[in-house]
PDB file of N, CA and C in Angstrom:
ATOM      1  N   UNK A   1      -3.443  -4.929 124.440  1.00  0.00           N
ATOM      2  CA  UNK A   1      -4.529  -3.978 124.482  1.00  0.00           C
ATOM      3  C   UNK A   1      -3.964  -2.575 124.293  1.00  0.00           C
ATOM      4  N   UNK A   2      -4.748  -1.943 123.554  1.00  0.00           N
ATOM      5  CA  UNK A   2      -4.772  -0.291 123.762  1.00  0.00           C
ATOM      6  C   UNK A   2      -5.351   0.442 124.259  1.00  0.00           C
ATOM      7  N   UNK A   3      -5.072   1.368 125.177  1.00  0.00           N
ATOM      8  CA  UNK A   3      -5.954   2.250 126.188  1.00  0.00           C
ATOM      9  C   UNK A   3      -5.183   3.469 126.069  1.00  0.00           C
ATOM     10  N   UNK A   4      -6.164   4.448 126.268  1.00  0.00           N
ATOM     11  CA  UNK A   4      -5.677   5.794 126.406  1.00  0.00           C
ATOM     12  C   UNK A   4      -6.408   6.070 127.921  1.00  0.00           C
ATOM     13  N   UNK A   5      -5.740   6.713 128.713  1.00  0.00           N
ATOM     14  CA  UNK A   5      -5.582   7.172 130.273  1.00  0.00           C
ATOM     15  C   UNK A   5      -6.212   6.074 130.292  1.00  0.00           C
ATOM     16  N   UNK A   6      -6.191   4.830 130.490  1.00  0.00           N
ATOM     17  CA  UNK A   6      -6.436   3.624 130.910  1.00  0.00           C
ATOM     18  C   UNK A   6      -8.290   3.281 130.531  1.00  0.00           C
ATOM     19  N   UNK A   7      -8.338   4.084 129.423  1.00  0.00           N
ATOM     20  CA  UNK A   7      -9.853   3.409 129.068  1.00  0.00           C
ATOM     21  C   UNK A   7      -9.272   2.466 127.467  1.00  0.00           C
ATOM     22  N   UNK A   8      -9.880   1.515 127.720  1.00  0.00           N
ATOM     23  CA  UNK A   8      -9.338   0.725 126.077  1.00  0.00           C
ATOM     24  C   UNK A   8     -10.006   1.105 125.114  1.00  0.00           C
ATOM     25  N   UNK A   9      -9.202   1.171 123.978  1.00  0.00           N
ATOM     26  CA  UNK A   9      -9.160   1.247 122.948  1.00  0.00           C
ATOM     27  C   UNK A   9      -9.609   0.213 121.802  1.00  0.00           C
ATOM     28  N   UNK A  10      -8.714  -1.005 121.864  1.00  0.00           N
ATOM     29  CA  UNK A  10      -8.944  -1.675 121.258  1.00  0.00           C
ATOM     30  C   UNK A  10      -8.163  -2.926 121.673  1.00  0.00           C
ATOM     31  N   UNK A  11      -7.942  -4.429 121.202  1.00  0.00           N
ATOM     32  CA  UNK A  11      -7.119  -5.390 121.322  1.00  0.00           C
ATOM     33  C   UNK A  11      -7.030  -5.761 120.473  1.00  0.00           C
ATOM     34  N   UNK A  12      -5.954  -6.895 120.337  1.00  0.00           N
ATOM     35  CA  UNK A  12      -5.413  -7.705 119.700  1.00  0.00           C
ATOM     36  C   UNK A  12      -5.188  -9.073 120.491  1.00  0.00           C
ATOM     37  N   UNK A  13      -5.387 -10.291 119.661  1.00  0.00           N
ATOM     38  CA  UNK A  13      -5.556 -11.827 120.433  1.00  0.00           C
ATOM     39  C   UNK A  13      -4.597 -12.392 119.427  1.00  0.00           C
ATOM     40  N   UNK A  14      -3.505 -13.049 119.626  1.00  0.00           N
ATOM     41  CA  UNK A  14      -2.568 -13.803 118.783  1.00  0.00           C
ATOM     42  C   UNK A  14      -2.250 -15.193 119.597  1.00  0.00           C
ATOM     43  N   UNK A  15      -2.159 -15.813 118.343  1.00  0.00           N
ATOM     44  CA  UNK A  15      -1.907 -17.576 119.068  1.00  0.00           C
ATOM     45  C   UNK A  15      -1.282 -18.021 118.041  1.00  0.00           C
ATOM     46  N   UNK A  16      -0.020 -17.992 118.630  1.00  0.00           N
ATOM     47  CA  UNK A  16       0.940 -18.240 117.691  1.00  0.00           C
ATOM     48  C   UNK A  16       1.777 -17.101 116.591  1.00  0.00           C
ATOM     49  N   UNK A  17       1.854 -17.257 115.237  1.00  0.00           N
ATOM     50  CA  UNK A  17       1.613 -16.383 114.370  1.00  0.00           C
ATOM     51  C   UNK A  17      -0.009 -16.332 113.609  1.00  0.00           C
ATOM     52  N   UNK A  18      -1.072 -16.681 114.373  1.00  0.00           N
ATOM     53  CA  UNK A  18      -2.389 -16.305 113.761  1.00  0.00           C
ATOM     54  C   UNK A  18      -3.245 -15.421 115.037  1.00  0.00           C
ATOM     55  N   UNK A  19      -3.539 -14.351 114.407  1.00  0.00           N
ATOM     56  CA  UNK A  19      -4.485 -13.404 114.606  1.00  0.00           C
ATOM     57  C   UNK A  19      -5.578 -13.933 114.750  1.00  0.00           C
ATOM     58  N   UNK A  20      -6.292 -14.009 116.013  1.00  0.00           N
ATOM     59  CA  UNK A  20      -7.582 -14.307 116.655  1.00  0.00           C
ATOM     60  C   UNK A  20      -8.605 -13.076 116.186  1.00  0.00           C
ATOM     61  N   UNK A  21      -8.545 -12.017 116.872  1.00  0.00           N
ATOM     62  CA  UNK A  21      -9.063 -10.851 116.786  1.00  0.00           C
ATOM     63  C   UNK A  21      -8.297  -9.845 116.840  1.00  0.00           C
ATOM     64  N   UNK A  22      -8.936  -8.979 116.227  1.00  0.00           N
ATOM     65  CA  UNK A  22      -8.078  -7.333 116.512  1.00  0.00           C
ATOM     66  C   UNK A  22      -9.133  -6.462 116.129  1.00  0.00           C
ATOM     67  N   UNK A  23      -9.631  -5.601 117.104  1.00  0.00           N
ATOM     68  CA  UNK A  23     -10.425  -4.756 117.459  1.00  0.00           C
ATOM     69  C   UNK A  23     -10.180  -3.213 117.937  1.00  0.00           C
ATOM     70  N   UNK A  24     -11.166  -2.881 117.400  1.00  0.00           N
ATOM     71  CA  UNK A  24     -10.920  -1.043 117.770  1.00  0.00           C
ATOM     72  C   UNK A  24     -12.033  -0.588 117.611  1.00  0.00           C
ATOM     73  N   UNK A  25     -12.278  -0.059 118.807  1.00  0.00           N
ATOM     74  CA  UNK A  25     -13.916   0.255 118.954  1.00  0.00           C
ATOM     75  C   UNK A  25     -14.287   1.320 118.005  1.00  0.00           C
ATOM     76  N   UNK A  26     -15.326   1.946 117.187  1.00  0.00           N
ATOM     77  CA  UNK A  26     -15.705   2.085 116.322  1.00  0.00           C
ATOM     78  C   UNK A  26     -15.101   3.442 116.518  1.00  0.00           C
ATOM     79  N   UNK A  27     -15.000   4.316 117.418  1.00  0.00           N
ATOM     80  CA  UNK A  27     -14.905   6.196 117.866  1.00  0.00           C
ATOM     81  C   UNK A  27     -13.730   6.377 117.396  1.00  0.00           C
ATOM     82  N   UNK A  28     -12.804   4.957 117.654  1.00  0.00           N
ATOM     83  CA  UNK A  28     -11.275   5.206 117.823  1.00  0.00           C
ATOM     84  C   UNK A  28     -10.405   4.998 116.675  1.00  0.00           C
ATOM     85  N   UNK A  29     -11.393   4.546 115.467  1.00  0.00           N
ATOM     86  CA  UNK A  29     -10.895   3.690 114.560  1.00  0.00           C
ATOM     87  C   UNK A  29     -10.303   4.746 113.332  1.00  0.00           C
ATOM     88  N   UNK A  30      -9.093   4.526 112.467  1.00  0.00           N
ATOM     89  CA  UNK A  30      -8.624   5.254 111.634  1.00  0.00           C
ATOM     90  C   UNK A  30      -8.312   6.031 112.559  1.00  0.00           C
ATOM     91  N   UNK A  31      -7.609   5.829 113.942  1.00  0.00           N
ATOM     92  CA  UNK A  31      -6.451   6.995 114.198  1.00  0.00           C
ATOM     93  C   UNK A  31      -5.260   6.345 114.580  1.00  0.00           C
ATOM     94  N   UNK A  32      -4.503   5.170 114.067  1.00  0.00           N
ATOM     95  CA  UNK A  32      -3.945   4.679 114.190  1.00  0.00           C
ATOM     96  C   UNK A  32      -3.572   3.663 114.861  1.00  0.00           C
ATOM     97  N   UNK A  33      -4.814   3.250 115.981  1.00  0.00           N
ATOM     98  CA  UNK A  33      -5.001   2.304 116.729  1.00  0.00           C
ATOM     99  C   UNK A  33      -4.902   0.619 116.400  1.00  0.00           C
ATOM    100  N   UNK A  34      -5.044   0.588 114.939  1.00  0.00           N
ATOM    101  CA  UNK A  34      -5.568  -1.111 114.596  1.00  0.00           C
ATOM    102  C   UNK A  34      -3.553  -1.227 114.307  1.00  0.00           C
ATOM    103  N   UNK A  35      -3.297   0.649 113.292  1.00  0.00           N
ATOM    104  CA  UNK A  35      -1.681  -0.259 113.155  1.00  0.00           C
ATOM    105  C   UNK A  35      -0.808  -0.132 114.363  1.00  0.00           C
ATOM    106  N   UNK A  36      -1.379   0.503 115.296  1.00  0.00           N
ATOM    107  CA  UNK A  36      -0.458   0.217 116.194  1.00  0.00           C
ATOM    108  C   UNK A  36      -0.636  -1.514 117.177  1.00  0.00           C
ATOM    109  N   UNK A  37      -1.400  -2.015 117.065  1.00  0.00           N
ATOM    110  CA  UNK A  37      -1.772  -2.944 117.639  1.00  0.00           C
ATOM    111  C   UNK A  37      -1.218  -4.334 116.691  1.00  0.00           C
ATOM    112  N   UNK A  38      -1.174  -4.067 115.476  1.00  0.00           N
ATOM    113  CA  UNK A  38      -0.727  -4.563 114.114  1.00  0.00           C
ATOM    114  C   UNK A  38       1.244  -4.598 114.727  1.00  0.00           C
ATOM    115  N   UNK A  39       1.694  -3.481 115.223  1.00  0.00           N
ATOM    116  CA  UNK A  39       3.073  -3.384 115.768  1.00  0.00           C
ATOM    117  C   UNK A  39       3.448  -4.122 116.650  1.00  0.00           C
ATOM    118  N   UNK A  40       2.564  -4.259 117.724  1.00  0.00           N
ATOM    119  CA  UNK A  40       3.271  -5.065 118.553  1.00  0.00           C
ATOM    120  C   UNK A  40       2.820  -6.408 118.357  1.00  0.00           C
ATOM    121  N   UNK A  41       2.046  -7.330 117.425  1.00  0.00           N
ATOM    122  CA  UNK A  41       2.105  -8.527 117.222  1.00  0.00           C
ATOM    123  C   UNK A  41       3.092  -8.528 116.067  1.00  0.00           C
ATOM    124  N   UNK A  42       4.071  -7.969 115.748  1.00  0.00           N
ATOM    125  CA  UNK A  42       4.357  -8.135 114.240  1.00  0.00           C
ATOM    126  C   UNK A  42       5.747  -8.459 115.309  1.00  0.00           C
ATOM    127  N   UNK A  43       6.149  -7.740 116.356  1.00  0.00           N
ATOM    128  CA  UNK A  43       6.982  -7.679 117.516  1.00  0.00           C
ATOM    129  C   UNK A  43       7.204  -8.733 118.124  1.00  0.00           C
ATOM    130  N   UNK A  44       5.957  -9.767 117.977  1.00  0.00           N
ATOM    131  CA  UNK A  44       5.644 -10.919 119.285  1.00  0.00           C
ATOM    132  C   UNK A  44       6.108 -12.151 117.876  1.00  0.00           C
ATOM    133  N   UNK A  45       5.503 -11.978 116.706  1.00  0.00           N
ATOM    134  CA  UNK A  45       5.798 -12.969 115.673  1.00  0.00           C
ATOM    135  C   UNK A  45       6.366 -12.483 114.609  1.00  0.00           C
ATOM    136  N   UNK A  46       7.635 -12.108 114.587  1.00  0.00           N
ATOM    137  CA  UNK A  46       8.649 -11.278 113.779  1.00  0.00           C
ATOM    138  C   UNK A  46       8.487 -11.984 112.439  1.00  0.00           C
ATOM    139  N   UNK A  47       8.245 -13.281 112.156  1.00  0.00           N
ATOM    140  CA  UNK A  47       8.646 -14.324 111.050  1.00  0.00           C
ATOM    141  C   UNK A  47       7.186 -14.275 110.274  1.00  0.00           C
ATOM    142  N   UNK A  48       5.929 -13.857 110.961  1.00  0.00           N
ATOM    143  CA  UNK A  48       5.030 -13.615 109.653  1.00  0.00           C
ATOM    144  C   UNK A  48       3.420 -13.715 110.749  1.00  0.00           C
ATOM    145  N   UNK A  49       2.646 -13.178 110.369  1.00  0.00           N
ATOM    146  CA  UNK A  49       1.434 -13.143 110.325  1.00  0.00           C
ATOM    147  C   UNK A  49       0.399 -13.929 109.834  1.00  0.00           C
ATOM    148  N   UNK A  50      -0.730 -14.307 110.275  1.00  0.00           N
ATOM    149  CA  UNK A  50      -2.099 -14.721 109.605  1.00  0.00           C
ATOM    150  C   UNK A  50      -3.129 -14.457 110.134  1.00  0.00           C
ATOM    151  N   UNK A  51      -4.586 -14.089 109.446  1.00  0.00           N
ATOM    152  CA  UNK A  51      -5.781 -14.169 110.265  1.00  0.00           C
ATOM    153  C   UNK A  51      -6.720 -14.654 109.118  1.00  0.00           C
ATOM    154  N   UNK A  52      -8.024 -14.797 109.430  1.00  0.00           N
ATOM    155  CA  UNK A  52      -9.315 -15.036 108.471  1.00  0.00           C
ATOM    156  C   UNK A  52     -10.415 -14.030 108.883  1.00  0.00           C
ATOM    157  N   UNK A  53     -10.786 -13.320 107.346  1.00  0.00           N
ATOM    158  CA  UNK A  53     -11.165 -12.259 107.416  1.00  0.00           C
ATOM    159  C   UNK A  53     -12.727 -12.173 106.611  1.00  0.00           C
ATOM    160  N   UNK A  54     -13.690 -12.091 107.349  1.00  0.00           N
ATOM    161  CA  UNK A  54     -14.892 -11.981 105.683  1.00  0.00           C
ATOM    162  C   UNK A  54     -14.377 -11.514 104.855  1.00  0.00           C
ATOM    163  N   UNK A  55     -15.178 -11.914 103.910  1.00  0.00           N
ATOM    164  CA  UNK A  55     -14.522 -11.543 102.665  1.00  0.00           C
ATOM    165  C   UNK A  55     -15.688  -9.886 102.462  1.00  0.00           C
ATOM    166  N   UNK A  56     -16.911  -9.933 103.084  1.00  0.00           N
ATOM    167  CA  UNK A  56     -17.783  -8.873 102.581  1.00  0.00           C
ATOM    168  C   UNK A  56     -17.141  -7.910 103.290  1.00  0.00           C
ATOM    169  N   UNK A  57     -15.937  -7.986 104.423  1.00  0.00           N
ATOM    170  CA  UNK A  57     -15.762  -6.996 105.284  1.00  0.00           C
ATOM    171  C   UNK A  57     -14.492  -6.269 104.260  1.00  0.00           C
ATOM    172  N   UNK A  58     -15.274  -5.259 103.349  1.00  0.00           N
ATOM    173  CA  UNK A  58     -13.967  -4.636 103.019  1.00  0.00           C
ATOM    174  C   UNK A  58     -13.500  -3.493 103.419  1.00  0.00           C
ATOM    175  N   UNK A  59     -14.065  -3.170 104.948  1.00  0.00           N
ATOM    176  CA  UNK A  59     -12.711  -1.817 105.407  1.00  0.00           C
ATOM    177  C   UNK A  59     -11.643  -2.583 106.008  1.00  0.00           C
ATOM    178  N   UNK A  60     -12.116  -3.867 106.614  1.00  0.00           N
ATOM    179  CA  UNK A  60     -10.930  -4.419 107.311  1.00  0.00           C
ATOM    180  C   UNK A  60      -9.804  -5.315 106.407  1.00  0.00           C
ATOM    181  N   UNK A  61     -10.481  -5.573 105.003  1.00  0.00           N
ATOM    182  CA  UNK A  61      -9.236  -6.046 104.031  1.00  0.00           C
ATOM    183  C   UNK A  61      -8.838  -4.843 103.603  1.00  0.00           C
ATOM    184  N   UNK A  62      -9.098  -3.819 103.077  1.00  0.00           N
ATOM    185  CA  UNK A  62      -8.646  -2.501 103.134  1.00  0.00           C
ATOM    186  C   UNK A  62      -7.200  -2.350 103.710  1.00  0.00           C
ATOM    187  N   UNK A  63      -7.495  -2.221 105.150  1.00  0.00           N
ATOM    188  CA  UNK A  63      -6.588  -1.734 106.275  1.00  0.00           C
ATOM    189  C   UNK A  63      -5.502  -3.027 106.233  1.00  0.00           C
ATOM    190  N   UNK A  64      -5.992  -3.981 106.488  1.00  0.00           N
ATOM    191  CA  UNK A  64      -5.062  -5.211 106.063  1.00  0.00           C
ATOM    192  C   UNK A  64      -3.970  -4.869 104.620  1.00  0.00           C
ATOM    193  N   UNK A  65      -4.294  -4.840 104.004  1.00  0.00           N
ATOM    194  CA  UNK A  65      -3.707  -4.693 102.677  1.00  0.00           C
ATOM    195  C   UNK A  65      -2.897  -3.199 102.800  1.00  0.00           C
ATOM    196  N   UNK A  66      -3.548  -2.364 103.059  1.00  0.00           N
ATOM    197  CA  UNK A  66      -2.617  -1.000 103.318  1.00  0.00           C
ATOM    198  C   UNK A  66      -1.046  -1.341 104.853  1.00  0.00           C
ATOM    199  N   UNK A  67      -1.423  -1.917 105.474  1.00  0.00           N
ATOM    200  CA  UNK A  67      -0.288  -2.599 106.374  1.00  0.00           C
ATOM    201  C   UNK A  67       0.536  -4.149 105.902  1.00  0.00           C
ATOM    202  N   UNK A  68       0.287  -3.655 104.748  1.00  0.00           N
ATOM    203  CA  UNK A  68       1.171  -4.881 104.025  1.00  0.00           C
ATOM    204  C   UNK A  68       0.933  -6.665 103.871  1.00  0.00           C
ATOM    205  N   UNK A  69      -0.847  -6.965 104.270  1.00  0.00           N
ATOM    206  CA  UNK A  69      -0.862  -7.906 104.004  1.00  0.00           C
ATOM    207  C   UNK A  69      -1.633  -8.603 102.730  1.00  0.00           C
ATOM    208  N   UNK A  70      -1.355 -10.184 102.162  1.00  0.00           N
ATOM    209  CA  UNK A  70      -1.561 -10.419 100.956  1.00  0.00           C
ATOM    210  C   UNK A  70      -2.727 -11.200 101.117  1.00  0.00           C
ATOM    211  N   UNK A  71      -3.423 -11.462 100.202  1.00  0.00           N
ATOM    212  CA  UNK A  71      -4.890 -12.320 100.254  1.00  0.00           C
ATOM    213  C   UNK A  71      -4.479 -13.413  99.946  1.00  0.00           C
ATOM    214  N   UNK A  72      -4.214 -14.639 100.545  1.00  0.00           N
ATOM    215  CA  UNK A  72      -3.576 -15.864  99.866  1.00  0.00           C
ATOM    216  C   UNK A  72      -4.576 -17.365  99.900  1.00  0.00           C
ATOM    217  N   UNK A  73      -5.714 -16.975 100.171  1.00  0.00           N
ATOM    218  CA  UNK A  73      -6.611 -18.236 100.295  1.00  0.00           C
ATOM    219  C   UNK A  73      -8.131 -17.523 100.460  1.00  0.00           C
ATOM    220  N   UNK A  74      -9.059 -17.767  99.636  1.00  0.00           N
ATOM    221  CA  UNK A  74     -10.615 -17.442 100.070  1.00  0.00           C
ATOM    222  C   UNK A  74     -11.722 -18.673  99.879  1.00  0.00           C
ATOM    223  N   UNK A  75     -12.529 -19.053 100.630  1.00  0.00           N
ATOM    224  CA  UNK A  75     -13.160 -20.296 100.828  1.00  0.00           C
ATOM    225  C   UNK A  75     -14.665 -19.771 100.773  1.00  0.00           C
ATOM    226  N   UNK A  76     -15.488 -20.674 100.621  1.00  0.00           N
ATOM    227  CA  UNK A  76     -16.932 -20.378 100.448  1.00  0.00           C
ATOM    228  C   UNK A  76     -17.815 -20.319 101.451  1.00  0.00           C
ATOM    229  N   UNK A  77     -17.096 -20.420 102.686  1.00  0.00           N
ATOM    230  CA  UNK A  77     -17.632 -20.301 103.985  1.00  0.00           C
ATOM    231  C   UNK A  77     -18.065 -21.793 104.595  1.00  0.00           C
ATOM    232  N   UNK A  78     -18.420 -22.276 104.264  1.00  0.00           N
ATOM    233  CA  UNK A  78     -18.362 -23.922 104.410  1.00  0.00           C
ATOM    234  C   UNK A  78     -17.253 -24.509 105.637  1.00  0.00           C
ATOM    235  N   UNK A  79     -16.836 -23.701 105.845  1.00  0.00           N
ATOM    236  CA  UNK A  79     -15.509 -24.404 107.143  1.00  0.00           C
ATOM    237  C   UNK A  79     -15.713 -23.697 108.482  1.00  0.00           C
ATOM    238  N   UNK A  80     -16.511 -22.095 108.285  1.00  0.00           N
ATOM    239  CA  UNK A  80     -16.628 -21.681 109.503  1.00  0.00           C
ATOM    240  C   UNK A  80     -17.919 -21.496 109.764  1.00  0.00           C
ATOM    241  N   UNK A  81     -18.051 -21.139 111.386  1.00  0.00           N
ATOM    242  CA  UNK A  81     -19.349 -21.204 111.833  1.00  0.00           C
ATOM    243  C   UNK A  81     -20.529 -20.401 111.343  1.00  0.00           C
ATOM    244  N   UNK A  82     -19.952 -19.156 111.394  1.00  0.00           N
ATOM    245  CA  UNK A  82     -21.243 -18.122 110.548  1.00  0.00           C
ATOM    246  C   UNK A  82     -21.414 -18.522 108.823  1.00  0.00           C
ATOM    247  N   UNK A  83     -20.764 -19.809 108.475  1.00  0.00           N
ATOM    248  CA  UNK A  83     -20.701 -20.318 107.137  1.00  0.00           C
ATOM    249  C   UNK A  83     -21.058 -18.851 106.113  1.00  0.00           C
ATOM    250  N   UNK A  84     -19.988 -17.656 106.677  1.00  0.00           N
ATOM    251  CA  UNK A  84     -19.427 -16.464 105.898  1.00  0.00           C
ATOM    252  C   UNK A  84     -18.564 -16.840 104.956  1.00  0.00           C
ATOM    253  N   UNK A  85     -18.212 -16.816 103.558  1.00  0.00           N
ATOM    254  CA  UNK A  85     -17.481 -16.507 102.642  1.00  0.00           C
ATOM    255  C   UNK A  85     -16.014 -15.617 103.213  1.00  0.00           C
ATOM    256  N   UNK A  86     -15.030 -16.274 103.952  1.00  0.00           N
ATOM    257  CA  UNK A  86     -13.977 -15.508 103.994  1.00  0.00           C
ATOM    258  C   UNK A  86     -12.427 -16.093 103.671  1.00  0.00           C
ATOM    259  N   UNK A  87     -11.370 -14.662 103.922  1.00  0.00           N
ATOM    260  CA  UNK A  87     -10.298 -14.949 103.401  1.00  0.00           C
ATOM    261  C   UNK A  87      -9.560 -14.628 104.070  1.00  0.00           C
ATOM    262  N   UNK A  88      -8.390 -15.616 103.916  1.00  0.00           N
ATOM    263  CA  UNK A  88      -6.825 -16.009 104.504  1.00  0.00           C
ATOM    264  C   UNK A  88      -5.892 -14.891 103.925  1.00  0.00           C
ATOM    265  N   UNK A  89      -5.760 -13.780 104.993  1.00  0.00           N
ATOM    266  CA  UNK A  89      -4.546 -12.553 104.598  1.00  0.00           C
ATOM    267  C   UNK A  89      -3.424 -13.329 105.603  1.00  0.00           C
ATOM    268  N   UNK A  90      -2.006 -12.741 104.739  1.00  0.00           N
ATOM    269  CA  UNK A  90      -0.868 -13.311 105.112  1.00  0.00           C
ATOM    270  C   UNK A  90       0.162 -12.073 105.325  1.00  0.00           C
ATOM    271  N   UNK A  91       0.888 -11.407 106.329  1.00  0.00           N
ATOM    272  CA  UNK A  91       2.055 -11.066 106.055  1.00  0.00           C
ATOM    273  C   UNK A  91       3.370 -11.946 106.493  1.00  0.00           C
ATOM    274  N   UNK A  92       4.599 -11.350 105.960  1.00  0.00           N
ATOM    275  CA  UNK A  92       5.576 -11.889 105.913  1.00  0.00           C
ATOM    276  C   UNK A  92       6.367 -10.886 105.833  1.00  0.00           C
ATOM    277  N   UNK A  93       7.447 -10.868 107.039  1.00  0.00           N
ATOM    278  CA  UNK A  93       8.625  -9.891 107.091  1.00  0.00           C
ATOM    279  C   UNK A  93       9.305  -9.749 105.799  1.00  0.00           C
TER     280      UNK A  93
END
């Protein structure tokens, strides 16, 4: 989690090397909060990254892609629950 004087900011949920969630409440966002949170899982799984991302969500493939990750799989939504159209970003040290 991120907090400033102990009010949060935002989190991050990792299981394993895959990214559950990573969040930053909307006030806080673009001040460096998502890559710093991006730091310390990169810390916890040195050997590589994954999450699944809508695909319509493009500030968060945006920000993904500007912190170095690659688009390596997109599906028609058919596998997840909101049967959303999304995609498999990957980094790798």
């Amino acid at each position: 989690m991120a907090d400033e004087d102990g009010a949060p900011l935002g989190f991050v949920i990792l299981h394993g090397g895959v990214i559950e969630h990573l969040y930053v409440q909307p006030e806080h966002q673009r001040r460096g909060v998502g890559a710093a949170l991006l730091a310390r899982a990169r810390a916890v799984s040195p050997g590589g990254l994954a999450l699944w991302c809508f695909v319509r969500n493009r500030p968060a493939r945006a920000f993904y892609a500007r912190e170095g990750f690659i688009e390596a799989e997109e599906t028609d939504g058919s596998g997840n629950e909101e049967r959303e159209p999304d995609v498999r970003l990957v980094w790798r040290a």
